[in-house]
C-alpha atoms as a PDB file:
ATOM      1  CA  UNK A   1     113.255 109.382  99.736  1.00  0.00           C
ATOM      2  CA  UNK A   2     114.993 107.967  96.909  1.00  0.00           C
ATOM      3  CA  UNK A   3     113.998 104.611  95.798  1.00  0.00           C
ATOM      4  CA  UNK A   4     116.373 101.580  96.682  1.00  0.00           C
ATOM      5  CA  UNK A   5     118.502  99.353  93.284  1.00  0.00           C
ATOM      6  CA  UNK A   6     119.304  96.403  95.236  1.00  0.00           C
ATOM      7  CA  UNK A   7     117.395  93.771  97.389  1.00  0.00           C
ATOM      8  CA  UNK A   8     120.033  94.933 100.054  1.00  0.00           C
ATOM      9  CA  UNK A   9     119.420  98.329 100.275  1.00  0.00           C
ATOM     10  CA  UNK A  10     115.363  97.807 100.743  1.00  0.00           C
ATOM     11  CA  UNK A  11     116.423  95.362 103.024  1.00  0.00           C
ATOM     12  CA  UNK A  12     118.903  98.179 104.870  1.00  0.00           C
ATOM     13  CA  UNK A  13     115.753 100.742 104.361  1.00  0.00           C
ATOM     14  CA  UNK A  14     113.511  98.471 105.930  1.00  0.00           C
ATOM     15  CA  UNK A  15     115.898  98.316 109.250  1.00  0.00           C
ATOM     16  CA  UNK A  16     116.119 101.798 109.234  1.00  0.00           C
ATOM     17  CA  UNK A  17     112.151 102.327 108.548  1.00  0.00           C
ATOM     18  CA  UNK A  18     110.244 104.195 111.761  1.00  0.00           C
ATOM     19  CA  UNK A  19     106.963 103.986 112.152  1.00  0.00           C
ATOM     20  CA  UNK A  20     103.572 105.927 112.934  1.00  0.00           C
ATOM     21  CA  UNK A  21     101.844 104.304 115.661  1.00  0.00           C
ATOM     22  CA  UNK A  22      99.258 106.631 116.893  1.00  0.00           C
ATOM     23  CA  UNK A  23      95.620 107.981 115.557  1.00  0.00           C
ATOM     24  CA  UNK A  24      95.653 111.253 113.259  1.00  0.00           C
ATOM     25  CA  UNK A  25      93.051 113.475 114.326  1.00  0.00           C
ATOM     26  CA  UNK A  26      93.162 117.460 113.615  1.00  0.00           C
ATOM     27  CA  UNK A  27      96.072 117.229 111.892  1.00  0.00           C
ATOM     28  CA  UNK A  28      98.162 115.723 114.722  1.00  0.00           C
ATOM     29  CA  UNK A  29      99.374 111.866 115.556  1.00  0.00           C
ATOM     30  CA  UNK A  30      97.543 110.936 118.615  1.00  0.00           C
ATOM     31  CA  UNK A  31      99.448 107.775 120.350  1.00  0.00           C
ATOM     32  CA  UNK A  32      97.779 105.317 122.033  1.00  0.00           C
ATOM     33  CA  UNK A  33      95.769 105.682 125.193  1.00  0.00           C
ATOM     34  CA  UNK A  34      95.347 102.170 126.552  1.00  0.00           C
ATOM     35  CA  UNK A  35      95.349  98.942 124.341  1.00  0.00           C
ATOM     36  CA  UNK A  36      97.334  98.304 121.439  1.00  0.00           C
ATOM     37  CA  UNK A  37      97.094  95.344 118.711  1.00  0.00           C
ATOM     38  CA  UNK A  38     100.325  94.487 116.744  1.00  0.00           C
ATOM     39  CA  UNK A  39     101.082  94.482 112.960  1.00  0.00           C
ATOM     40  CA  UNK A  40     102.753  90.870 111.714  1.00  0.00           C
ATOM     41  CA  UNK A  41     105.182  90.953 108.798  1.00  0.00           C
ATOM     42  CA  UNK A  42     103.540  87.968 107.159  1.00  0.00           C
ATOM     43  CA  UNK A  43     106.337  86.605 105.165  1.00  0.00           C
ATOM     44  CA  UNK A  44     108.421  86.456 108.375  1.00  0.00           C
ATOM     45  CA  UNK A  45     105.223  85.881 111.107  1.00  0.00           C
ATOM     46  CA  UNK A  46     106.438  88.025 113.097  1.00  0.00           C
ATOM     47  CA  UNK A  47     105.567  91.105 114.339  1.00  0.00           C
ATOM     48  CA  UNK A  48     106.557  94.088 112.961  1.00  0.00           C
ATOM     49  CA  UNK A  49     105.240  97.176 115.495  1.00  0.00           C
ATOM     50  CA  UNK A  50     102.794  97.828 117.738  1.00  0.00           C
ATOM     51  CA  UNK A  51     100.036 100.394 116.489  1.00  0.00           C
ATOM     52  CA  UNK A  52      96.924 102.019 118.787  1.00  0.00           C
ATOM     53  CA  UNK A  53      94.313 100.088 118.627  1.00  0.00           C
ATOM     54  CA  UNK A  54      90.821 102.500 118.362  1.00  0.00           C
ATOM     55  CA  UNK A  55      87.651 102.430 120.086  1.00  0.00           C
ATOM     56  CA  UNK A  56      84.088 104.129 120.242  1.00  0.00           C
ATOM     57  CA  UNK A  57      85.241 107.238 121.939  1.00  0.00           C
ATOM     58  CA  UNK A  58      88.909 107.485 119.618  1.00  0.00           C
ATOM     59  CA  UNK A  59      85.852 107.534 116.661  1.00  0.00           C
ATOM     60  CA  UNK A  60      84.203 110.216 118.072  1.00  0.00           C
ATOM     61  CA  UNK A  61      87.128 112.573 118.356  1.00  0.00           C
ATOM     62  CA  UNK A  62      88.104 112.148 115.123  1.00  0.00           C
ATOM     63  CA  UNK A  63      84.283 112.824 113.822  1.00  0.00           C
ATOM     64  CA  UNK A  64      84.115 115.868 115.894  1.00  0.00           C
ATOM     65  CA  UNK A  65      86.800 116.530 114.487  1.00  0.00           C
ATOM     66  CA  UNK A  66      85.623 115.951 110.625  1.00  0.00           C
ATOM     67  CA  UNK A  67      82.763 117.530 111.750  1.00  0.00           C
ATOM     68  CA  UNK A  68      84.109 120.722 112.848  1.00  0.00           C
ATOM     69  CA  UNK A  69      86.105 121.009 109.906  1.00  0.00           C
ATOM     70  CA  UNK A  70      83.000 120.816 107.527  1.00  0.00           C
ATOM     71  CA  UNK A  71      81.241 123.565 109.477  1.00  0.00           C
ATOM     72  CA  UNK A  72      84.500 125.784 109.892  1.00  0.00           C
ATOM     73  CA  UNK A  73      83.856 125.409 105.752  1.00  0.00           C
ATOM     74  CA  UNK A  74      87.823 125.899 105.380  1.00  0.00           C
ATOM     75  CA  UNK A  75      87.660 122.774 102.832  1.00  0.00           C
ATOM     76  CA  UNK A  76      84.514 122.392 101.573  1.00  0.00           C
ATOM     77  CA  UNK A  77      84.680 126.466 100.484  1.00  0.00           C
ATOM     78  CA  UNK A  78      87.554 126.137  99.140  1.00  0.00           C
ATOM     79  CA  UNK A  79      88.226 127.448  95.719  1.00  0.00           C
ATOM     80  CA  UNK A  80      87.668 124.421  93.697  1.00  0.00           C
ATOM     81  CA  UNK A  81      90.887 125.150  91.682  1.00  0.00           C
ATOM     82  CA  UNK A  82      92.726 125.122  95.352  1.00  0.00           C
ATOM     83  CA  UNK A  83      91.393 121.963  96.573  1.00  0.00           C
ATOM     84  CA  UNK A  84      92.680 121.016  92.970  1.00  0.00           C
ATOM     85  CA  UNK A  85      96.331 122.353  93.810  1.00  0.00           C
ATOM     86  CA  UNK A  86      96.119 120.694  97.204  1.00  0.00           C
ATOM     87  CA  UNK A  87      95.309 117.254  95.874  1.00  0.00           C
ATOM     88  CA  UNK A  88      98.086 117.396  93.258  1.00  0.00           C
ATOM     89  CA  UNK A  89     100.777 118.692  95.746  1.00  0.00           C
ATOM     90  CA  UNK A  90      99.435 115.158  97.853  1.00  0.00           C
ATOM     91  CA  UNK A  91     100.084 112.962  94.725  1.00  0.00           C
ATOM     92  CA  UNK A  92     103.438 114.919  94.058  1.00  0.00           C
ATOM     93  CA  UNK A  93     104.461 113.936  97.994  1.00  0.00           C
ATOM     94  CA  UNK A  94     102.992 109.959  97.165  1.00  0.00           C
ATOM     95  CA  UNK A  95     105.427 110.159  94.820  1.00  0.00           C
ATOM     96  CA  UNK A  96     108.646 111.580  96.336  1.00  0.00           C
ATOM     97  CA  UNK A  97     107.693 109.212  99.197  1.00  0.00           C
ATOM     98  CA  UNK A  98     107.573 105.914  97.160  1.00  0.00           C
ATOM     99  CA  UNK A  99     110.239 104.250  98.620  1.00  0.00           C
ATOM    100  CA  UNK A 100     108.396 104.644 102.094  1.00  0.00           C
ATOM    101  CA  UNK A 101     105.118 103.682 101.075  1.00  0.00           C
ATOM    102  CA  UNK A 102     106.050  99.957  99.409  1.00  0.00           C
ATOM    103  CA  UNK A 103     108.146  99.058 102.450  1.00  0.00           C
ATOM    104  CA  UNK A 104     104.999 100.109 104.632  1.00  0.00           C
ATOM    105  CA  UNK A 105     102.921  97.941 102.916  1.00  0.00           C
ATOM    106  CA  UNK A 106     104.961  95.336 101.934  1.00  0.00           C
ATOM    107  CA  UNK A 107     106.060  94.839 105.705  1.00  0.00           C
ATOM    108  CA  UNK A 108     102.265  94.989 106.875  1.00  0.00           C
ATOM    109  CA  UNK A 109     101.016  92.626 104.201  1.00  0.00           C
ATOM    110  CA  UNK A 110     103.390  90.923 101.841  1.00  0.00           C
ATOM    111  CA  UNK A 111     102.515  92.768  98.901  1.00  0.00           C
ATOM    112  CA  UNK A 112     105.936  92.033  96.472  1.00  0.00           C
ATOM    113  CA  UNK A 113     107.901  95.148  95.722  1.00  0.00           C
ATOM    114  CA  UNK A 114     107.789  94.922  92.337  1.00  0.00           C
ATOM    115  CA  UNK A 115     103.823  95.448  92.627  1.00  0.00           C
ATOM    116  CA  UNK A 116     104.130  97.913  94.976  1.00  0.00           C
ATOM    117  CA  UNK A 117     106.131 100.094  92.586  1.00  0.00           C
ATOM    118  CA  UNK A 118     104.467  99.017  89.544  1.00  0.00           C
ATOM    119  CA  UNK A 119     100.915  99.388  90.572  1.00  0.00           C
ATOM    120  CA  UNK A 120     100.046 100.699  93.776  1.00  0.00           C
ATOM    121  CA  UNK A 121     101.977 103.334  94.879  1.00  0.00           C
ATOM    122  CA  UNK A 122     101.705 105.009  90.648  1.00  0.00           C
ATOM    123  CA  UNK A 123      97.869 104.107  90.720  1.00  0.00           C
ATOM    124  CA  UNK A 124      97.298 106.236  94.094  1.00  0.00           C
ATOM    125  CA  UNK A 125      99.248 109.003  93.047  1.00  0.00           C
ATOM    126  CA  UNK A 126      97.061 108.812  89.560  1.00  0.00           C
ATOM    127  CA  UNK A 127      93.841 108.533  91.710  1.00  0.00           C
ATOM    128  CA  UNK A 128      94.375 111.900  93.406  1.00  0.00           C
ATOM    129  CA  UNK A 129      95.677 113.475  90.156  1.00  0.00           C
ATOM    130  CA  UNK A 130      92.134 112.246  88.102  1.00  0.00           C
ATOM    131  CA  UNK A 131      89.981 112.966  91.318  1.00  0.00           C
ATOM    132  CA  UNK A 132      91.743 116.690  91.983  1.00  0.00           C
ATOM    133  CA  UNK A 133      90.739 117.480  88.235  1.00  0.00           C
ATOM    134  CA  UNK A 134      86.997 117.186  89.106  1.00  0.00           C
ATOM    135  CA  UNK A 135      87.160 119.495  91.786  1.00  0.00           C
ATOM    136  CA  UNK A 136      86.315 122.760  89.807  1.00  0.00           C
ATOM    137  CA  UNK A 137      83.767 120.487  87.395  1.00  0.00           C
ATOM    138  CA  UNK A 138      81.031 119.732  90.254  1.00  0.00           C
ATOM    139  CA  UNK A 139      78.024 121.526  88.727  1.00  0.00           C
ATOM    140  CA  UNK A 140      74.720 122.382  89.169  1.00  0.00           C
ATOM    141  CA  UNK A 141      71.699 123.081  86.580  1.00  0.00           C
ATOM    142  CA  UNK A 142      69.480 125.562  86.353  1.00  0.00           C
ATOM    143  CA  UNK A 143      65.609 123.595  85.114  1.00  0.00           C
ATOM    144  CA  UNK A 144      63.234 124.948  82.642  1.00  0.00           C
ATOM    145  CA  UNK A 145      60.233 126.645  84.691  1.00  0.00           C
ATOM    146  CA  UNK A 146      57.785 129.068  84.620  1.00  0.00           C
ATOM    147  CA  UNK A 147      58.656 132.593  84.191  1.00  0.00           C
ATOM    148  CA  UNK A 148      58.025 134.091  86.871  1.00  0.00           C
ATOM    149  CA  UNK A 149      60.451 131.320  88.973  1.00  0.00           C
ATOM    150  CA  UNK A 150      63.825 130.589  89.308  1.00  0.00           C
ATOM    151  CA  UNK A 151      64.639 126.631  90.183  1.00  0.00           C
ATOM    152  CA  UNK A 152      67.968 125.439  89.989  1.00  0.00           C
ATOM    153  CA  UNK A 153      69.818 122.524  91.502  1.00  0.00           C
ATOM    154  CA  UNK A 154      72.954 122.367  93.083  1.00  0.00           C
ATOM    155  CA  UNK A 155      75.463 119.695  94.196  1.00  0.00           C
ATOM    156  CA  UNK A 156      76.833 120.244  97.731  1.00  0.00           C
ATOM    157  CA  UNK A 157      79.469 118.208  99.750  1.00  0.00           C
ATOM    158  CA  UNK A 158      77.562 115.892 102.199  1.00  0.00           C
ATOM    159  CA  UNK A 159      79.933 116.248 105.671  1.00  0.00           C
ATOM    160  CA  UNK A 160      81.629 113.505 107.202  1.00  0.00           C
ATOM    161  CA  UNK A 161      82.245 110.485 105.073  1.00  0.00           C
ATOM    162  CA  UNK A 162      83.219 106.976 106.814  1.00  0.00           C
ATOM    163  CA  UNK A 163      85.734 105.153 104.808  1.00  0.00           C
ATOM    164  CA  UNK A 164      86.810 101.607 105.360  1.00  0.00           C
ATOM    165  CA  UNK A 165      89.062 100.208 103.640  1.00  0.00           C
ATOM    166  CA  UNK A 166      90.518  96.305 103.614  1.00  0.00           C
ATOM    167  CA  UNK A 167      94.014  94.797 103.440  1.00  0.00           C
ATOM    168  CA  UNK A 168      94.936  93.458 100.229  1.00  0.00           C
ATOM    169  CA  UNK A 169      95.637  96.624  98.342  1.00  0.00           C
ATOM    170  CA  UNK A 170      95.976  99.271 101.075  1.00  0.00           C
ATOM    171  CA  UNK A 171      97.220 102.448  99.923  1.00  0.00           C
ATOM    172  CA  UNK A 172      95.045 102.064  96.197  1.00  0.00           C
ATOM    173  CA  UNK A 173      91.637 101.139  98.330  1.00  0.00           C
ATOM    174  CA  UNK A 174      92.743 104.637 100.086  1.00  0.00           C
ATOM    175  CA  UNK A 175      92.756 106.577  97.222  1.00  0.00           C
ATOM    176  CA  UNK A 176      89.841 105.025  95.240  1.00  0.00           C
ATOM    177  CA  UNK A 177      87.964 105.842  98.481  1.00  0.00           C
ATOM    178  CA  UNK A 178      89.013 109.246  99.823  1.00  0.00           C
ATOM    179  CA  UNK A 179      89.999 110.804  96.714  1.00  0.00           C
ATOM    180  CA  UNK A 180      86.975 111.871  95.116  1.00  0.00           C
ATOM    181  CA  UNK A 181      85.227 112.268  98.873  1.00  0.00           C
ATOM    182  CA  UNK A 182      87.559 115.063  99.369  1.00  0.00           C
ATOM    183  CA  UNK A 183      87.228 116.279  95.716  1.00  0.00           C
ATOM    184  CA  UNK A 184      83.722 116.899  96.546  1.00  0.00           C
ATOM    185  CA  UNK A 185      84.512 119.341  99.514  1.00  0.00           C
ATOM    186  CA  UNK A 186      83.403 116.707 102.091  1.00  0.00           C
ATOM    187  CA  UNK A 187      85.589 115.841 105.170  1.00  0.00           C
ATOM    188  CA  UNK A 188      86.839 112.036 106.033  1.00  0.00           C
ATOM    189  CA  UNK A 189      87.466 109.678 108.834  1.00  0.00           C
ATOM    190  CA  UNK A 190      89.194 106.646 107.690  1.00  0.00           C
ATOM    191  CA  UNK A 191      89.718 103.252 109.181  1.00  0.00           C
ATOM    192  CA  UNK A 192      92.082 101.162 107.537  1.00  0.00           C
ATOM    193  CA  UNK A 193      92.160  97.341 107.631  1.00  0.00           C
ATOM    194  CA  UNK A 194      93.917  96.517 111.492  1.00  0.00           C
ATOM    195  CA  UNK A 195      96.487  94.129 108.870  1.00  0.00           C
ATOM    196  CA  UNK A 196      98.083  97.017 106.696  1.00  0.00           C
ATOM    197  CA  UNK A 197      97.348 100.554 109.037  1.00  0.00           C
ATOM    198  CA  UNK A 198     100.665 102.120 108.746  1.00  0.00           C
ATOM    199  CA  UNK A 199      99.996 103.677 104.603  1.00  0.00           C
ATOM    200  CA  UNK A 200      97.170 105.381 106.125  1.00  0.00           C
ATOM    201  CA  UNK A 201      99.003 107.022 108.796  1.00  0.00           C
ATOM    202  CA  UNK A 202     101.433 108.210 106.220  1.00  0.00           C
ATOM    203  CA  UNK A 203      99.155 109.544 104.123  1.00  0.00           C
ATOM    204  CA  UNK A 204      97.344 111.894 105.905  1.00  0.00           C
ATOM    205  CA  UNK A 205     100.209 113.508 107.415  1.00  0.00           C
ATOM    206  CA  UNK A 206     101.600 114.232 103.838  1.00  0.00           C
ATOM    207  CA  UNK A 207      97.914 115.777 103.730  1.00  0.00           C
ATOM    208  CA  UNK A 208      98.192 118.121 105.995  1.00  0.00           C
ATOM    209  CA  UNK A 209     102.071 118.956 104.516  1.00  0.00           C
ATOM    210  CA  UNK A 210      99.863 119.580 101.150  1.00  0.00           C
ATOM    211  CA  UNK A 211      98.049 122.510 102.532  1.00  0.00           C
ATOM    212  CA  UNK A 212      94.711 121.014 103.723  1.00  0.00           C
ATOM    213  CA  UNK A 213      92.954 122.057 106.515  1.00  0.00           C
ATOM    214  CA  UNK A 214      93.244 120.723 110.127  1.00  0.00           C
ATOM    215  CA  UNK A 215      90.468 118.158 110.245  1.00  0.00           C
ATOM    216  CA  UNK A 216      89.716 117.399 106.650  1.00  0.00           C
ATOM    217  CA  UNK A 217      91.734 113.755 106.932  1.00  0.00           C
ATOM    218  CA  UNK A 218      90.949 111.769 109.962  1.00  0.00           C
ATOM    219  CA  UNK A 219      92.267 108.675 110.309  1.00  0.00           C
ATOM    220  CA  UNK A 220      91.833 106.032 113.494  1.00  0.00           C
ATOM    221  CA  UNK A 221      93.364 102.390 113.641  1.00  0.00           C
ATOM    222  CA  UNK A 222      92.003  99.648 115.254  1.00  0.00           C
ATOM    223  CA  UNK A 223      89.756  96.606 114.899  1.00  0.00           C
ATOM    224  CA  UNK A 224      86.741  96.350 112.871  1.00  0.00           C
ATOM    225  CA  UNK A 225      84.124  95.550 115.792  1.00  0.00           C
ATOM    226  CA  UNK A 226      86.230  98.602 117.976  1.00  0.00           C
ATOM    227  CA  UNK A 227      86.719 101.380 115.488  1.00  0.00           C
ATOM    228  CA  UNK A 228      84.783 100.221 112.153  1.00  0.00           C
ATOM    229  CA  UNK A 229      81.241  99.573 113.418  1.00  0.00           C
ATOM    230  CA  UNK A 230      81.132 103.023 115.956  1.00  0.00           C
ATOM    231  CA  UNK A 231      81.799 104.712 112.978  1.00  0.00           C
ATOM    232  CA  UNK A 232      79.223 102.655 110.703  1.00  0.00           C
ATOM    233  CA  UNK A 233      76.722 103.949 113.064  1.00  0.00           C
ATOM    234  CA  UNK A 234      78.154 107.572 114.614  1.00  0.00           C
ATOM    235  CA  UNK A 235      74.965 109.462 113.663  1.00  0.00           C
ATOM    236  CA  UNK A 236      77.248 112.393 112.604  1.00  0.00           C
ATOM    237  CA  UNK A 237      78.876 110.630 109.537  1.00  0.00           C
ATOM    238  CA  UNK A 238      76.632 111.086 106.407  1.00  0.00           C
ATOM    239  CA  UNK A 239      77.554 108.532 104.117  1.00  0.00           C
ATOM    240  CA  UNK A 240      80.103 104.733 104.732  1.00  0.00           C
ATOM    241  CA  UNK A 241      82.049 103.601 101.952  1.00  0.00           C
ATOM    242  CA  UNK A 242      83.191 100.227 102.581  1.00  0.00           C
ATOM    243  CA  UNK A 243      85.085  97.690 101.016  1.00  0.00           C
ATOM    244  CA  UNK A 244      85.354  94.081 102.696  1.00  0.00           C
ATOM    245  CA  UNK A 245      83.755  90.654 103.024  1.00  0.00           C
ATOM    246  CA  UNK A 246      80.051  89.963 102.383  1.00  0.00           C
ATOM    247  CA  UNK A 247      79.710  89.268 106.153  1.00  0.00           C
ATOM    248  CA  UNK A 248      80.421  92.365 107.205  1.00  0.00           C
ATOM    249  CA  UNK A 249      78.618  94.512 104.065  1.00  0.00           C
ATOM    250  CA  UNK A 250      75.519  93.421 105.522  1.00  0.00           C
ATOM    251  CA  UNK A 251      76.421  94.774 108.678  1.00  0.00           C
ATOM    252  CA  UNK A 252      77.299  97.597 107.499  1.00  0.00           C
ATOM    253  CA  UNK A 253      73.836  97.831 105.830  1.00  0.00           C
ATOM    254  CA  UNK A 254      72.007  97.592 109.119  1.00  0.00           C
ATOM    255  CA  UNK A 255      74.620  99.607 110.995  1.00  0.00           C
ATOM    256  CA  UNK A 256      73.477 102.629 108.213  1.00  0.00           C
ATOM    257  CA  UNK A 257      69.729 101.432 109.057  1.00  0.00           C
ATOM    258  CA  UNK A 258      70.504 102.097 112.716  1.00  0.00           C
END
């Protein structure tokens, strides 16, 4: 998608601009069962689509799903140098998919174009370049010992991570978030501020188009009470990253204690 020269033509674009509206679980977009919430264009207050709006039991597909793709081992045995090529095909497709990405997330949250172009969608691409570079420099150490033993340590992906992410700079928080989780071999469900969903979407189908495994990328939309806190306390996620108000980091701290 090439990138728009005029106010008109993003405007035009815009028109034109379909949207996701579903779940993405195993590599597929799952539409909405039951309830939906809707997406306001804030600089116009009015709303812009309506997008499926998760719950407790949407969570646990997708971390069944997560799940079954860390066991299946497809990712997280990956040749480092692969996950590497994956990861840079993903920024390549950020890239070629600019234009989509600002209107996305200017339409969902006001974010100017100019930033969008300048910062966010260049930064995220740049995230998953720096982050796919680690892959293949994860190492372990072997320890002094006695002679007769052999003790070494070794750094191993976790399993499920829980990322969620806020709305004020949706696509970067994304990156800075899932980037080095799947550098690391481990598998992700994602849930993206209700406000600015539609990045997310995008982004993990361009995943899959990458070359990563069914599974690796989850991502549900909803609400934080209906799709954030079941996932702050699925027993089957190993670690939260969260990014938000101070409110709700504390609850995430007891959800974890839970």
């Amino acid at each position: 998608m090439t990138v728009p020269q005029s106010r008109a033509e993003w405007h035009r674009r815009a028109a034109e601009l379909r949207y996701a509206n579903g779940h993405f679980i195993d590599a597929e977009h799952v539409p909405a069962r039951a309830s939906r919430f809707t997406v306001v264009n804030p600089a116009l207050a009015q709303p812009l689509c309506e997008v499926a709006a998760g719950d407790a039991k949407v969570v646990d597909a997708a971390v069944a799903s997560a799940l079954r793709a860390h066991r299946d081992g497809a990712w997280r045995r990956m040749a480092p140098r692969e996950r590497l090529q994956v990861m840079n095909r993903l920024a390549d497709l950020i890239d070629r998919h600019t234009a989509e990405f600002v209107l996305l997330d200017t339409l969902c949250m006001g974010k100017p174009v100019r930033d969008m172009l300048a910062v966010d969608v260049p930064q995220s691409s740049l995230t998953f370049r720096y982050f796919a570079e680690l892959s293949d420099k994860v190492e372990g150490a072997v320890t002094a010992t006695a002679a007769d033993a052999f003790h070494y340590t070794l750094r191993e992906p976790l399993g499920v991570v829980g990322c969620i992410t806020p709305w004020n700079y949706p696509l970067m928080q994304i990156a800075w978030k899932i980037a080095p989780a799947l550098a690391a071999g481990n598998t992700v469900v994602l849930k993206a501020a209700e406000q600015a969903p539609l990045s997310a979407l995008l982004l993990a189908q361009l995943f899959v188009e990458a070359g990563a495994p069914a599974g690796v990328l989850n991502v549900v939309s909803g609400t934080g009470a209906d799709a954030g806190a079941p996932l702050a306390l699925h027993p089957d996620v190993a670690k939260i990253s969260f990014t938000g108000s101070t409110a709700t980091g504390k609850k995430m701290l007891v959800y974890s204690g839970k």
